[in-house]
C-alpha atoms as a PDB file:
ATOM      1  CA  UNK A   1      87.262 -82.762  68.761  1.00  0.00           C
ATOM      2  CA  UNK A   2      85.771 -79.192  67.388  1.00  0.00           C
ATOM      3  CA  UNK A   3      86.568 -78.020  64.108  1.00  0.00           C
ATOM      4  CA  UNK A   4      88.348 -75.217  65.583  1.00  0.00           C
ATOM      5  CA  UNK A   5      90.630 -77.033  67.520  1.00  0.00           C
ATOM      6  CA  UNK A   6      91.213 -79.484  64.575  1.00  0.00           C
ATOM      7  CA  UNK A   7      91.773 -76.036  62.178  1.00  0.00           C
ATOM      8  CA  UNK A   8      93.849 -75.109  64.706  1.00  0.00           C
ATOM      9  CA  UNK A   9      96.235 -78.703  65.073  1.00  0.00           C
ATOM     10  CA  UNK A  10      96.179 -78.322  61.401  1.00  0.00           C
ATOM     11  CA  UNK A  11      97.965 -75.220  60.708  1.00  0.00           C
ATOM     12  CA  UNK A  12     100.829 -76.064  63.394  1.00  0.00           C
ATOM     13  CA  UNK A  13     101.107 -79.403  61.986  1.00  0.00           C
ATOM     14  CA  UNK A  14     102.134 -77.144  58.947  1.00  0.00           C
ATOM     15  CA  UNK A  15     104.611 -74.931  60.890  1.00  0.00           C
ATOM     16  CA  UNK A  16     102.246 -72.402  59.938  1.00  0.00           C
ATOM     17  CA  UNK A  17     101.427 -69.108  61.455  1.00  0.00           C
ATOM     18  CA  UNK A  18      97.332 -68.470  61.866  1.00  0.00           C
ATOM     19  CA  UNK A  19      96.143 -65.430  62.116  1.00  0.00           C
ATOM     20  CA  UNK A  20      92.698 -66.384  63.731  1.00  0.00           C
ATOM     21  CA  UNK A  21      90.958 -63.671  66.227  1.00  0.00           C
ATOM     22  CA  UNK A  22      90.216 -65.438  69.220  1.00  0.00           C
ATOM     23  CA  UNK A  23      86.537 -64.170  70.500  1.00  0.00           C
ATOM     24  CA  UNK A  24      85.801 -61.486  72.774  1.00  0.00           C
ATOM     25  CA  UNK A  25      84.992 -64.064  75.957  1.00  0.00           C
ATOM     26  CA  UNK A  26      87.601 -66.746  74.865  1.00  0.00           C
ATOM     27  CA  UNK A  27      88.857 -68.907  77.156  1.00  0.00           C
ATOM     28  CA  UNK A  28      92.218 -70.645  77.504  1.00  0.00           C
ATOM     29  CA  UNK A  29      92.788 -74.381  76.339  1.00  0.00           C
ATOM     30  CA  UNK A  30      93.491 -77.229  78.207  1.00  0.00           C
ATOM     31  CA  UNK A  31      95.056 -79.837  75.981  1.00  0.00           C
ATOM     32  CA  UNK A  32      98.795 -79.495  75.294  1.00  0.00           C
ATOM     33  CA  UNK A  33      99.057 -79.730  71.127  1.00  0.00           C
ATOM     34  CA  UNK A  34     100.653 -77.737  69.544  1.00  0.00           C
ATOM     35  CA  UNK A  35      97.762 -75.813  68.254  1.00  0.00           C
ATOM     36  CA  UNK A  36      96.448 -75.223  71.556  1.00  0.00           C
ATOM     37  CA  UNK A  37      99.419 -73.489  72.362  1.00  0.00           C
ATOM     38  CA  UNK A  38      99.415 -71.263  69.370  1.00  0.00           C
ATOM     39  CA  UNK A  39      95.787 -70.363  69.987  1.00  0.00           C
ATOM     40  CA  UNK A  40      96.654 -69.824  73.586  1.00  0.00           C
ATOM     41  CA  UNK A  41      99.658 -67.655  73.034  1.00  0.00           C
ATOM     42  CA  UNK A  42      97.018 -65.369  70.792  1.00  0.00           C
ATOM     43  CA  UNK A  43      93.998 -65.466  72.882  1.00  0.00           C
ATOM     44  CA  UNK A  44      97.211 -64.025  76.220  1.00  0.00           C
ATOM     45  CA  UNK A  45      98.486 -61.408  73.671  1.00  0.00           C
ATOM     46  CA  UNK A  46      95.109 -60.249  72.124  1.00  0.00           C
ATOM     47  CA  UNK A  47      93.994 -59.761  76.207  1.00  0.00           C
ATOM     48  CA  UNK A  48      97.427 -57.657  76.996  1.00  0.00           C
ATOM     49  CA  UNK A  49      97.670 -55.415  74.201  1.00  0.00           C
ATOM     50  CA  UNK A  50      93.651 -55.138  73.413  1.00  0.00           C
ATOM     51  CA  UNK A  51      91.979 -56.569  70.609  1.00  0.00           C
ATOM     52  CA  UNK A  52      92.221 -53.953  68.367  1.00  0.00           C
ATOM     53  CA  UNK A  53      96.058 -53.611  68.563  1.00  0.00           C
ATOM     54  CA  UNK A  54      96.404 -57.376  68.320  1.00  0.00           C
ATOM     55  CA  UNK A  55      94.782 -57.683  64.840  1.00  0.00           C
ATOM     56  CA  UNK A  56      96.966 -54.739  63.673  1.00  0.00           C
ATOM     57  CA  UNK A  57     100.139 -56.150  65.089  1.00  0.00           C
ATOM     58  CA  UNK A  58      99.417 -59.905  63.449  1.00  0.00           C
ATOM     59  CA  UNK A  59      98.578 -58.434  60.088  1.00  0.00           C
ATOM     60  CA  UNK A  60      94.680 -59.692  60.277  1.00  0.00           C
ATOM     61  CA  UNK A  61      93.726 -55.993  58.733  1.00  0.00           C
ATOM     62  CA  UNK A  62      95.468 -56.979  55.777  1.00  0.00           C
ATOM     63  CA  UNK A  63      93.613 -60.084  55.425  1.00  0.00           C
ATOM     64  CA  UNK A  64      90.470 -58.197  56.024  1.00  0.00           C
ATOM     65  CA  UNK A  65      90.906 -55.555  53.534  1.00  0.00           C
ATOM     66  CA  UNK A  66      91.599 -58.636  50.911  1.00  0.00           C
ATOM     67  CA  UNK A  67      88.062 -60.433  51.600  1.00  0.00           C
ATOM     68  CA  UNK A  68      86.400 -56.576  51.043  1.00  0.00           C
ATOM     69  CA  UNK A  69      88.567 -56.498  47.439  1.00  0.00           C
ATOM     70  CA  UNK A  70      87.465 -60.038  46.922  1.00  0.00           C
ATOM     71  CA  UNK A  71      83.612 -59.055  47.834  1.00  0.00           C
ATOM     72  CA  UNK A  72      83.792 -55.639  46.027  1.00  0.00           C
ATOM     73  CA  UNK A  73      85.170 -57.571  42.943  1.00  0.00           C
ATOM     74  CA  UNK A  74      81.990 -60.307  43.217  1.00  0.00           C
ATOM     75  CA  UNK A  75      79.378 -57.098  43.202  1.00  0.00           C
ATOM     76  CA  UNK A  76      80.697 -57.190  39.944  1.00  0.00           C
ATOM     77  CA  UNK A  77      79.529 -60.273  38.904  1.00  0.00           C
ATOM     78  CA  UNK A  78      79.856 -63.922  40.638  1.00  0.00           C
ATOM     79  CA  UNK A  79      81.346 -65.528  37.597  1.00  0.00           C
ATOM     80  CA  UNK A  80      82.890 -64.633  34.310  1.00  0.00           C
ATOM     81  CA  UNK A  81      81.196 -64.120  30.976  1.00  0.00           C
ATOM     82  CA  UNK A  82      83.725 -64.892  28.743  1.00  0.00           C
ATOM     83  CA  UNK A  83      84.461 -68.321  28.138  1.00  0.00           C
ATOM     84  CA  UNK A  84      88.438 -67.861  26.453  1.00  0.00           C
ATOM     85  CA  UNK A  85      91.020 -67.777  28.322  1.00  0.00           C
ATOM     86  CA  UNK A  86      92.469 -64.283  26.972  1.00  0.00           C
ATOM     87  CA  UNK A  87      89.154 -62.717  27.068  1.00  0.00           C
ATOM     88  CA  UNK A  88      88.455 -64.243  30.800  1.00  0.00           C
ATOM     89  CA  UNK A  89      91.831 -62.292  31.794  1.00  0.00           C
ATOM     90  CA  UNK A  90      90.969 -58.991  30.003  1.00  0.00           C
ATOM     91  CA  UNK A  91      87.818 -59.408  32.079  1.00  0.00           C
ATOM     92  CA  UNK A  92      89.181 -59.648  35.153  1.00  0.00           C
ATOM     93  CA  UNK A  93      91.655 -56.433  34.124  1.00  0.00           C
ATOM     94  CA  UNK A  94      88.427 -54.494  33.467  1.00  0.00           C
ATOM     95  CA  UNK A  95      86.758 -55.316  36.507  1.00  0.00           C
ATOM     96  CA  UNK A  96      90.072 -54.324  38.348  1.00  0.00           C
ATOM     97  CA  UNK A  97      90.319 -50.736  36.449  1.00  0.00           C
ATOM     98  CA  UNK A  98      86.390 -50.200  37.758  1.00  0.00           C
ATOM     99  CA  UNK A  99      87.536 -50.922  40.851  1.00  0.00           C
ATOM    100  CA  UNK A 100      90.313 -48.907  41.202  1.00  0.00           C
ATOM    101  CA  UNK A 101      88.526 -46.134  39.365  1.00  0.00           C
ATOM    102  CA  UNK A 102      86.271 -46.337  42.508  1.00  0.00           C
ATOM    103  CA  UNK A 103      88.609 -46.200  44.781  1.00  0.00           C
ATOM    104  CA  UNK A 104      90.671 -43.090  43.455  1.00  0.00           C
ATOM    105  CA  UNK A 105      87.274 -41.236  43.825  1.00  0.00           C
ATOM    106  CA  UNK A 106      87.926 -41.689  47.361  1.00  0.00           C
ATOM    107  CA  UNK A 107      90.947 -40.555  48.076  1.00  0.00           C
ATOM    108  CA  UNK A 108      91.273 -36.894  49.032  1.00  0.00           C
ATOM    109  CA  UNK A 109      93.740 -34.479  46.833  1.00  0.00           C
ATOM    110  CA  UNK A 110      95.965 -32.954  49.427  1.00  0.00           C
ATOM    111  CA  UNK A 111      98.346 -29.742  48.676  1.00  0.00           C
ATOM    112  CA  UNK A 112     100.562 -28.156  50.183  1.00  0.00           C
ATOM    113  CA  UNK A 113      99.249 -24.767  51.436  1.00  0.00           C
ATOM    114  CA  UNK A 114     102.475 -22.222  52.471  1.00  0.00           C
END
């Protein structure tokens, strides 16, 4: 059995929801477990509504935007310098002002022009 399929058992042995983009040229599955059926409920809906509407509906951009944080926040460093506990978390809260800091330097100023 593939590891997807196994992944895939897995999670619906868990009464779990997974959030796993079928691909482009997927194809439906055969068996009858229960993760079959999950995956082949996603790979029907993600070819009706499109697979750009399907990852926004199921939440995946969330996920996505996490593993960018989580990347952006590596960049950073891979591991942390500190080797205390308190100083570990100020660590982390530093990292997490830069990154914010970053990201407010994005985001356009808007006013209100009557």
């Amino acid at each position: 059995m593939p590891l997807t399929r196994k992944c895939h058992d897995a999670i619906a042995a868990r009464n779990a929801h997974a959030v796993i983009p079928p691909r482009k040229n997927a194809k439906l599955w055969r068996s009858n477990t229960p993760g079959a059926r999950a995956r082949n409920e996603a790979v029907r809906a993600s070819k009706y509504l499109g697979r750009a509407l399907w990852l926004q509906v199921t939440g995946y951009h969330r996920r996505s935007r996490v593993e960018t944080k989580m990347h952006c926040v590596k960049l950073l460093g891979q591991s942390l310098m500190a080797r205390d506990f308190d100083r570990q978390v100020a660590e982390i809260q530093i990292r997490a002002a830069i990154l914010n800091g970053f990201s407010a330097l994005g985001i356009p100023k808007t006013e209100v022009v009557a």
